[in-house]
Protein backbone atom coordinates (compact mmCIF):
# COMPACT_ATOMS: atom_id res chain seq x y z
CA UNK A 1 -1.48 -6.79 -6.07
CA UNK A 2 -1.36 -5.94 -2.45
CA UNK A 3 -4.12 -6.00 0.49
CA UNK A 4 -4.82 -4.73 3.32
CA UNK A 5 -7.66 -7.50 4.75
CA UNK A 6 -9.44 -5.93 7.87
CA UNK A 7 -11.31 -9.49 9.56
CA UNK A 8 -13.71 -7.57 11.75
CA UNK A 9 -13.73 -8.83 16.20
CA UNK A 10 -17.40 -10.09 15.22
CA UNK A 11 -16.23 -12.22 12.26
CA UNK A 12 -13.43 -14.19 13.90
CA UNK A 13 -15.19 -14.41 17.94
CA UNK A 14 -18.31 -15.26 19.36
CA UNK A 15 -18.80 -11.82 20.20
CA UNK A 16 -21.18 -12.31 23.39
CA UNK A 17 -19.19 -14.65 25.23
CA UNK A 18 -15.90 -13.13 26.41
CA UNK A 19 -12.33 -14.49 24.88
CA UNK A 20 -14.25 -17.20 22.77
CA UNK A 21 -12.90 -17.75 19.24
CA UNK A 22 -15.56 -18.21 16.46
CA UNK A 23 -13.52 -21.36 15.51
CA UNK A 24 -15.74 -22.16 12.34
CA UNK A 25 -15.58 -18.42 11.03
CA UNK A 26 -11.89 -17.99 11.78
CA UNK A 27 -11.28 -21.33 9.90
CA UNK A 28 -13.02 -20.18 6.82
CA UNK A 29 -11.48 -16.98 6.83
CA UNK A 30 -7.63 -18.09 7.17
CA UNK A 31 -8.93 -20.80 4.30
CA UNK A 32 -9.88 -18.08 2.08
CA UNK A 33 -6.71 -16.10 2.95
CA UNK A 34 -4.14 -19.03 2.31
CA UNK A 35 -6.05 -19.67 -1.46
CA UNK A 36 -5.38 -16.25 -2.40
CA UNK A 37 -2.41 -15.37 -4.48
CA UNK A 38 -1.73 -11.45 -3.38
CA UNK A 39 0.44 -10.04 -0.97
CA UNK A 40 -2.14 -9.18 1.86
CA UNK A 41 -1.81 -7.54 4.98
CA UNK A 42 -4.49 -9.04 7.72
CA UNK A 43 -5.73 -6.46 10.59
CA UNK A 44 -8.36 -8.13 12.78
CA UNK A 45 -10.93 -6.55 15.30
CA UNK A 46 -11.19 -7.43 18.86
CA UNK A 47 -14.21 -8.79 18.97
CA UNK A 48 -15.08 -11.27 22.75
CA UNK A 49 -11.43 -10.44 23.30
CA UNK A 50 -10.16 -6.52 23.25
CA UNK A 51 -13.94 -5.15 23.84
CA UNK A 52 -15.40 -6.85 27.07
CA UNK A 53 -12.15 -6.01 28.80
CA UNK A 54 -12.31 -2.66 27.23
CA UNK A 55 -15.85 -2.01 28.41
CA UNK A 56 -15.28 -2.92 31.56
CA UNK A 57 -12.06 -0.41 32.34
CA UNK A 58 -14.19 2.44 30.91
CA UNK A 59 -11.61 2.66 27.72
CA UNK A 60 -11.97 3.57 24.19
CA UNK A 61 -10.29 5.20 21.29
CA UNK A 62 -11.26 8.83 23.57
CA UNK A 63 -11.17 7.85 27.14
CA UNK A 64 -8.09 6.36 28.76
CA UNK A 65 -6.76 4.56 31.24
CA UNK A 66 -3.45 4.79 33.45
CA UNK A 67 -4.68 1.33 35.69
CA UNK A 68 -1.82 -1.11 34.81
CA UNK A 69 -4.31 -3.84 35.88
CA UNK A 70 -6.59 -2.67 32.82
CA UNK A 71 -3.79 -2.40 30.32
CA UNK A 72 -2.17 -5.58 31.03
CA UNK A 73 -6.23 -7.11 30.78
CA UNK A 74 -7.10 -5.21 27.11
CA UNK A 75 -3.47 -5.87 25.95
CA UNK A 76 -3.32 -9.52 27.06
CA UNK A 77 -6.76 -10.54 25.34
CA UNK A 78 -5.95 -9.56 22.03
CA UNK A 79 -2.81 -10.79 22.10
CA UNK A 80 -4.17 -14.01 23.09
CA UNK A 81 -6.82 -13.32 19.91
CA UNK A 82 -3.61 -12.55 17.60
CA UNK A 83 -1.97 -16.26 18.90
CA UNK A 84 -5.15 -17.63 17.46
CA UNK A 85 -5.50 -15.77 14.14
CA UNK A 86 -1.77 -16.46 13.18
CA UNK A 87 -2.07 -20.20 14.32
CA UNK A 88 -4.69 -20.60 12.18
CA UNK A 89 -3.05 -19.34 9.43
CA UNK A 90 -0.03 -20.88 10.02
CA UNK A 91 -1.77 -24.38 9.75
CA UNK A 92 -3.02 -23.77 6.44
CA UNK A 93 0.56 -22.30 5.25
CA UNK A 94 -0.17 -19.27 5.24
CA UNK A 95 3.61 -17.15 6.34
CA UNK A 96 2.01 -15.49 8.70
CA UNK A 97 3.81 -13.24 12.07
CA UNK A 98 2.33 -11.13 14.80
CA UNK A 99 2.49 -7.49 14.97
CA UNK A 100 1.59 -5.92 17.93
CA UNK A 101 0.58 -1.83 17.80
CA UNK A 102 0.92 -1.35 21.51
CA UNK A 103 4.69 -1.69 21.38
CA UNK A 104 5.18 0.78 18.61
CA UNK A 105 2.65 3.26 18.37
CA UNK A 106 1.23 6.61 19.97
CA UNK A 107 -0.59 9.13 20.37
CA UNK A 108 0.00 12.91 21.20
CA UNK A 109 -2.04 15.44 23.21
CA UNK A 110 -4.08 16.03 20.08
CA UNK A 111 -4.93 12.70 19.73
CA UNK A 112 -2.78 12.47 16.24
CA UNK A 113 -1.50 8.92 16.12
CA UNK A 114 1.82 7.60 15.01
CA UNK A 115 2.28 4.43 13.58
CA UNK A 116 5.38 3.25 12.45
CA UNK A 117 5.12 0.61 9.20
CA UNK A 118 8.66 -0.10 8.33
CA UNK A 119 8.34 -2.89 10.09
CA UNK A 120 5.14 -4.26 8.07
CA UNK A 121 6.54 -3.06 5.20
CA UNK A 122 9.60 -5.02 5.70
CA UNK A 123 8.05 -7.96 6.30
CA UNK A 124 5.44 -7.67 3.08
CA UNK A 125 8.60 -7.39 0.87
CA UNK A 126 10.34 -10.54 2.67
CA UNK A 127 7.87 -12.32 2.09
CA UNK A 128 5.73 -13.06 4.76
CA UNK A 129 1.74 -11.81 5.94
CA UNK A 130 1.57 -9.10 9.03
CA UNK A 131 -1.17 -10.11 11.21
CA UNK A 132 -1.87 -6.66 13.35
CA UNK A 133 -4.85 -6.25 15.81
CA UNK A 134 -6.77 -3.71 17.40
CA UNK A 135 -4.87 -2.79 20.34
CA UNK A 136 -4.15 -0.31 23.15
CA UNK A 137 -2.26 2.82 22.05
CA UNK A 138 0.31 5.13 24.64
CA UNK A 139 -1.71 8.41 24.47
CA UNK A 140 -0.15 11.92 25.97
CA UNK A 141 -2.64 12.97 28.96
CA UNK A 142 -4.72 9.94 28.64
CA UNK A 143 -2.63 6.97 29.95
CA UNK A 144 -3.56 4.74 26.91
CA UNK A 145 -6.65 4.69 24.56
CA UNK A 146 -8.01 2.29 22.32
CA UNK A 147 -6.17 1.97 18.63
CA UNK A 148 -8.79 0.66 16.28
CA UNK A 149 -8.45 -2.03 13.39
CA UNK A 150 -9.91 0.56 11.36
CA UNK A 151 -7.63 3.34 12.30
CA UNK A 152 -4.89 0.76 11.43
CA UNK A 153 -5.98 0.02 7.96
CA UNK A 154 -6.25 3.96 7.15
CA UNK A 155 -2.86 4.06 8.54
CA UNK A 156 -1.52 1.37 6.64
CA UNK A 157 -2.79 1.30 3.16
CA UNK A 158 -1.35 4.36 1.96
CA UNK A 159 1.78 3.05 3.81
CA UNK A 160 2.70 0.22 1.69
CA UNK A 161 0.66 1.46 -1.17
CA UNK A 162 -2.26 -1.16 -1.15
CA UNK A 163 -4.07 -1.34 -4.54
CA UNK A 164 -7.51 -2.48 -2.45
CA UNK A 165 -9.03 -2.20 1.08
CA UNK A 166 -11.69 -5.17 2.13
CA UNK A 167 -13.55 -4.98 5.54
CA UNK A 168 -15.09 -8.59 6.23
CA UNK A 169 -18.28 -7.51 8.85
CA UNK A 170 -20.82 -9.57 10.11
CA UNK A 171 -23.35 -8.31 7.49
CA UNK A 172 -23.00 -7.98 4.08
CA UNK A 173 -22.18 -4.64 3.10
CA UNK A 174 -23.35 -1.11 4.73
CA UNK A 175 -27.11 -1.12 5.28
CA UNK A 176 -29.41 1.58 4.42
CA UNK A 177 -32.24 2.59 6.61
CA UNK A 178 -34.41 -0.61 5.32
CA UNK A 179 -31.96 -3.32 5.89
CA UNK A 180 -30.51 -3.01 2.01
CA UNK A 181 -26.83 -3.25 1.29
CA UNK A 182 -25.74 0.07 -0.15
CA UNK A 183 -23.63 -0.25 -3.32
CA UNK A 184 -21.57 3.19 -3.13
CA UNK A 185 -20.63 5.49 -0.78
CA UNK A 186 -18.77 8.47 -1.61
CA UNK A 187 -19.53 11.16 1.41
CA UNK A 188 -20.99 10.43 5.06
CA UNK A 189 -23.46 12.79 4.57
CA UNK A 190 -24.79 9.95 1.92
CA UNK A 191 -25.72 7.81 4.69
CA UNK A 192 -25.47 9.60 8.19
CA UNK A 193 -29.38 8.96 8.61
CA UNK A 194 -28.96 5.37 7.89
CA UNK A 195 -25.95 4.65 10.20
CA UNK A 196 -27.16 7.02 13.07
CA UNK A 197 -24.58 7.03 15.94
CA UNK A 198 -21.96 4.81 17.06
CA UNK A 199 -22.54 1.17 17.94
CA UNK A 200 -23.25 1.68 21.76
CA UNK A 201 -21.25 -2.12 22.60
CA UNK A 202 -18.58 -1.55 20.70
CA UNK A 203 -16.20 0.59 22.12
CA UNK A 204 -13.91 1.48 18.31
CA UNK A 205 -16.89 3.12 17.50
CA UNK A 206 -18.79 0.40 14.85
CA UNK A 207 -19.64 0.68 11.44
CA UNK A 208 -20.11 4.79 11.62
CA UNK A 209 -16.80 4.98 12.65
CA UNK A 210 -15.30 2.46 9.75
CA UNK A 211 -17.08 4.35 7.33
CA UNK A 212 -15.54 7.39 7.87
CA UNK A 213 -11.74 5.67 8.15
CA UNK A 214 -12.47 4.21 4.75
CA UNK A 215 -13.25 7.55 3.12
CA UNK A 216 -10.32 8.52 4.01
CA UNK A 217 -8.48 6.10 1.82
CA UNK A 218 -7.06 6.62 -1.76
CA UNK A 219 -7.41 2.90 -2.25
CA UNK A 220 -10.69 1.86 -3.43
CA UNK A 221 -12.32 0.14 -0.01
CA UNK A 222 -15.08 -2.84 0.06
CA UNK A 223 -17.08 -3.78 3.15
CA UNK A 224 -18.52 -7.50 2.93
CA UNK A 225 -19.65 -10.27 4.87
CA UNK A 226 -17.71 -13.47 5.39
CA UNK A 227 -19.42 -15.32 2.47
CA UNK A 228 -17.91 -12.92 0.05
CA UNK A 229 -14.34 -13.06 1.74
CA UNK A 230 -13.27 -15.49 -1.16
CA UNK A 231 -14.76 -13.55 -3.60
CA UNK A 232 -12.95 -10.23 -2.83
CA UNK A 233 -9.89 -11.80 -2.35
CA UNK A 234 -10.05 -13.57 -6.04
CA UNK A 235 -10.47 -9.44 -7.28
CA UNK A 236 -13.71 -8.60 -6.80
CA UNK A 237 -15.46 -5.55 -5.17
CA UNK A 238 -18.49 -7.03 -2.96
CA UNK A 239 -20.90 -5.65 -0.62
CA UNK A 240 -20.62 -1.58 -0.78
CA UNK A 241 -17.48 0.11 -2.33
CA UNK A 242 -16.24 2.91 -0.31
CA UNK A 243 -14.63 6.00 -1.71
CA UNK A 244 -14.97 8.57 -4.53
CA UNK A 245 -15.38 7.31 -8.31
CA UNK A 246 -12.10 8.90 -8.89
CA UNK A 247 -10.44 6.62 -6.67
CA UNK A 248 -11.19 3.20 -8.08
């Protein structure tokens, strides 16, 4: 079985208090990771890290940047965030190696991203775990823009054929309008009132924006909280299952 594990910025940081790792959380998580017993792929947000220095250039996955002094800032933190997410893997043995987007992929004038995943395929099959982040992206006419963590998991689960998607958030599932975790979604439209507009802080475009990356998956897609990271990793489907019944 193979999975692409998306460990949301808010999951793995202390998310009001720039570059500080939710040491606890992160622990938990690359505990939960090194019991499991698939091949997984881990993508992971940019929580304290990739979004205050984001905010604060004016970037996002729209509006770009060609300040070097920005790029080298947004670039630098998660980096930084990717050192600690593979080190704490590593210490639980966990075969874990960096992957950084900014050195690969792009964008053209359309906004039509490339990614190459040889590279992450490669590595699957060899044995080890990819650990990508949410990064900056070289975009035609905009300098760079921001490349999500969901954007890379819709880029890379069809890519090395994932048999399941799971989104670890800070709640437990997508919420409906009175706080209650929805089990299904199969269309925005479902739940466009509940989810409103983009999360104004967070400048990938919050959980609007991840749900409609996951629709666009073939592979059925879960979106949890981090007590139920265990749980989808031993095969489970927690939280709310995204995609069409003819998908899963």
């Amino acid at each position: 079985m193979t999975v692409v594990l998306k460990l949301g910025g808010s999951v793995v940081t202390e998310k009001d208090t720039p570059e500080t790792v939710d040491e606890d959380a992160l622990a938990a998580a690359a505990d939960a990771v090194a019991a499991g017993d698939d091949d997984v792929v881990v993508v992971h947000g940019g929580g304290s890290f990739g979004h205050h220095h984001a905010a604060e250039y004016g970037v996002s996955t729209t509006e770009g940047t060609h300040d070097v002094a920005g790029v080298q800032a947004i670039h630098g933190a998660m980096t930084r965030l990717n050192d600690a997410v593979v080190a704490a893997l590593t210490e639980r043995g966990v075969p874990a190696v960096p992957v950084h987007p900014f050195s690969a992929a792009h964008r053209d004038a359309d906004g039509a991203l490339t990614l190459p995943t040889g590279q992450v395929r490669t590595l699957l099959a060899e044995g080890f775990v990819p650990v990508l982040h949410g990064d900056l992206v070289a975009h035609a006419g905009e300098g760079v823009t921001v490349l999500s963590g969901d954007e890379l998991v819709v880029e890379l689960a069809p890519a090395i054929d994932a048999d399941r998607v799971g989104v670890c958030s800070t709640v437990p599932g997508v919420l409906d309008e009175e706080g209650e975790v929805i089990d299904r979604i199969d269309a925005f439209e479902d739940v466009a009132a509940a989810l409103g507009g983009s999360d104004t802080t967070d400048v990938s475009g919050g959980m609007a924006a991840k749900v409609r990356a996951l629709l666009e998956l073939e592979s059925p897609a879960s979106v949890f909280g981090p007590d139920a990271l265990s749980a989808f990793l031993d095969g489970d489907a927690p939280g709310t299952t995204i995609g069409s019944q003819q998908r899963v």
